[in-house]
Each structure stands twice: as structure tokens, then as C-alpha cells.
C-alpha atoms as a PDB file:
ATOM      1  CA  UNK A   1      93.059-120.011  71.025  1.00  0.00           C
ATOM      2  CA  UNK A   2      94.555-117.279  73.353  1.00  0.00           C
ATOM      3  CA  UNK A   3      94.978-114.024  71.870  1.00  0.00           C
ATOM      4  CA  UNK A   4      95.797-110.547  73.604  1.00  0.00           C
ATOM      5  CA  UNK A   5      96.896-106.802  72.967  1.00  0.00           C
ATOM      6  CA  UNK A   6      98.912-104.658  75.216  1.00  0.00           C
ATOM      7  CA  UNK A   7     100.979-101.284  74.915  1.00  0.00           C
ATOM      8  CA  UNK A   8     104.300-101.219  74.599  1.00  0.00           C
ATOM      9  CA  UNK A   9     105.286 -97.613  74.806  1.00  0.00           C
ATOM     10  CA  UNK A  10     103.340 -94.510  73.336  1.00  0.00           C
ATOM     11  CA  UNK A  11     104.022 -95.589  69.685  1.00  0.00           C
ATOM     12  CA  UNK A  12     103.604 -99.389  70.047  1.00  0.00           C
ATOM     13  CA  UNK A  13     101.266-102.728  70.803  1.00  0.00           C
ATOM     14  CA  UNK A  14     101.851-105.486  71.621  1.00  0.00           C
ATOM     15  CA  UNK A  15     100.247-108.725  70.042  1.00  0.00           C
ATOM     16  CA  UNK A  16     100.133-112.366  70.887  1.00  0.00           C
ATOM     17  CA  UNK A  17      98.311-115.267  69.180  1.00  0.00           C
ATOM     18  CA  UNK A  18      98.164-118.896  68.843  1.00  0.00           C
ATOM     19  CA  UNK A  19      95.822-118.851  65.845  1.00  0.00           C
ATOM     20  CA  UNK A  20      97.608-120.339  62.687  1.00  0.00           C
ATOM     21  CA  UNK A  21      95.416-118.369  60.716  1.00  0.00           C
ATOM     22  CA  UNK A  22      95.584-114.556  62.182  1.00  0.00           C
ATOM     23  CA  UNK A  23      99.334-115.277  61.827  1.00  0.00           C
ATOM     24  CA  UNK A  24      98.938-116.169  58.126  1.00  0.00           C
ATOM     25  CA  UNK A  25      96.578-112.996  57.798  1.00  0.00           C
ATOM     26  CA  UNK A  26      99.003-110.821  59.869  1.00  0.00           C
ATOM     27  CA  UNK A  27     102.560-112.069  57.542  1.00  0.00           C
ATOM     28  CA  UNK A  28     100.211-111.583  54.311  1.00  0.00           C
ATOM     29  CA  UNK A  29      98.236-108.406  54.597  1.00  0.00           C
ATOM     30  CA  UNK A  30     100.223-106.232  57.442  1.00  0.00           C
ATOM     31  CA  UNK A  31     103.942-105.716  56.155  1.00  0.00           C
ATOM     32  CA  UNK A  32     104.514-103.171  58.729  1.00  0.00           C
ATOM     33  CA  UNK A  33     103.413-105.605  62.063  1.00  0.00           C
ATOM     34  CA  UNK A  34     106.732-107.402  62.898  1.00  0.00           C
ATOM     35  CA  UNK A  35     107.010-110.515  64.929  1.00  0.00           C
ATOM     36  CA  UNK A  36     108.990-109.989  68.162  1.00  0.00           C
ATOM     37  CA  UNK A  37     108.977-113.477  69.561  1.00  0.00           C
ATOM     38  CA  UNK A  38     108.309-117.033  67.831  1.00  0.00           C
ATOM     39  CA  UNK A  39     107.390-119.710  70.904  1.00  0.00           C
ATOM     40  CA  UNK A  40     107.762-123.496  69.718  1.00  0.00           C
ATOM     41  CA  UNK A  41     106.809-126.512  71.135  1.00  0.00           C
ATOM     42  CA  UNK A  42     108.677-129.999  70.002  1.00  0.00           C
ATOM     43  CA  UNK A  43     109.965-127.991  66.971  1.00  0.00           C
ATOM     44  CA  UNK A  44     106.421-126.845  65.986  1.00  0.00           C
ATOM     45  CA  UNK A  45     105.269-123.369  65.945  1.00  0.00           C
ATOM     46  CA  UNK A  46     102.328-122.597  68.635  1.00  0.00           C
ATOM     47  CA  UNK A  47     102.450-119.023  69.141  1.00  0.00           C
ATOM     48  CA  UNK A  48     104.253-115.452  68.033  1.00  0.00           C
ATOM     49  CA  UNK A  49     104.425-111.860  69.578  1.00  0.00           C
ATOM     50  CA  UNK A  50     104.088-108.792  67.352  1.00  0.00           C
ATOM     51  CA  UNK A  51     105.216-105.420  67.460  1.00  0.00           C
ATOM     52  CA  UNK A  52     102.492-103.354  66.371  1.00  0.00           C
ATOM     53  CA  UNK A  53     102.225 -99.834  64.949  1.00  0.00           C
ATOM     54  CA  UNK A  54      99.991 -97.482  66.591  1.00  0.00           C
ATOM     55  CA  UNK A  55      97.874 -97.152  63.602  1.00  0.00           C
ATOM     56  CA  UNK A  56      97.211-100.429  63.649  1.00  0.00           C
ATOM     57  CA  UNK A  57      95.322-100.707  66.782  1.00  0.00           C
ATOM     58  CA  UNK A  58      92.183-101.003  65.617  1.00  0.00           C
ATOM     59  CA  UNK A  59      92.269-103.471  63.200  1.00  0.00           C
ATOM     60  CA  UNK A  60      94.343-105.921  65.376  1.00  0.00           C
ATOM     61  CA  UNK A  61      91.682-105.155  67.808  1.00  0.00           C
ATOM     62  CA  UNK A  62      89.064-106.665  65.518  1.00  0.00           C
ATOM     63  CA  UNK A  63      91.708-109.410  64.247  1.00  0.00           C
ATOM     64  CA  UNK A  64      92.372-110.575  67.424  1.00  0.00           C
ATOM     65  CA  UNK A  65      88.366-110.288  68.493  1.00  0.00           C
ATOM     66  CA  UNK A  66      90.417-108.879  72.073  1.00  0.00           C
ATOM     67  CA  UNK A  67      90.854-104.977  73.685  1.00  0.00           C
ATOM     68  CA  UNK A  68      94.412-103.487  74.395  1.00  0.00           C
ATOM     69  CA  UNK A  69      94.876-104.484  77.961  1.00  0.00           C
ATOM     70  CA  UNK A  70      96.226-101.940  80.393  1.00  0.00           C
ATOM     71  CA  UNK A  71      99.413-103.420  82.267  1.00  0.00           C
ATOM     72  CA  UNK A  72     100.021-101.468  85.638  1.00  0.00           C
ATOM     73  CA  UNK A  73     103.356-101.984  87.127  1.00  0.00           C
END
């Protein structure tokens, strides 16, 4: 499963996963992480992109088992 965590701007992460079962852990337990992007796949679900609140980084961090990547342009 591919997983990874990048900044956004100063107040934001980004997340992506295709594990079925950090998204079920991120729509139960984190009300404030919103899903940015849904990609599908023959009409099935295989991955979504979060928008994630600052202080939130650290437990996505350990969620995702993954360190915020730094993106240079």
C-alpha cells in the first residue's frame, strides 16, 4: 500500500493512502481531516487525498507509518 505526507502551505498536509483501513480510521476518529481527492478505478475506490490540519501531523505521521516529505519546486 502506498502512503505519503507532504505540506501544503504553513497551516496544512497533505495525505494520500490506498489502505482501506487508515481511510476507515481517518473518516471515524479524525472529523477535522477532510478528503481532497477520491481516485477510482472501474467504479471502485483505490485511493483518497486529505487535507490535514497542522496539529495533526504527528499522528498521521504514525498512521501512515511515513515522514512529511519536503517538495522543492
Amino acid at each position: 500500500m502506498t502512503n505519503s505526507l507532504w505540506r501544503i502551505d504553513a497551516d496544512y498536509l497533505a495525505a494520500y493512502t490506498e489502505d482501506i483501513g487508515i481511510m476507515a480510521r481517518i473518516r471515524r476518529y479524525y472529523p477535522d481531516v477532510e478528503p481532497m481527492a477520491r481516485y477510482y478505478r472501474a467504479g471502485k475506490r483505490i485511493a483518497v487525498q486529505y487535507r490535514v490540519p497542522n496539529r495533526r501531523k504527528r499522528s498521521m505521521r504514525r498512521m501512515l507509518g511515513v515522514d512529511v516529505e519536503c517538495v522543492r519546486n
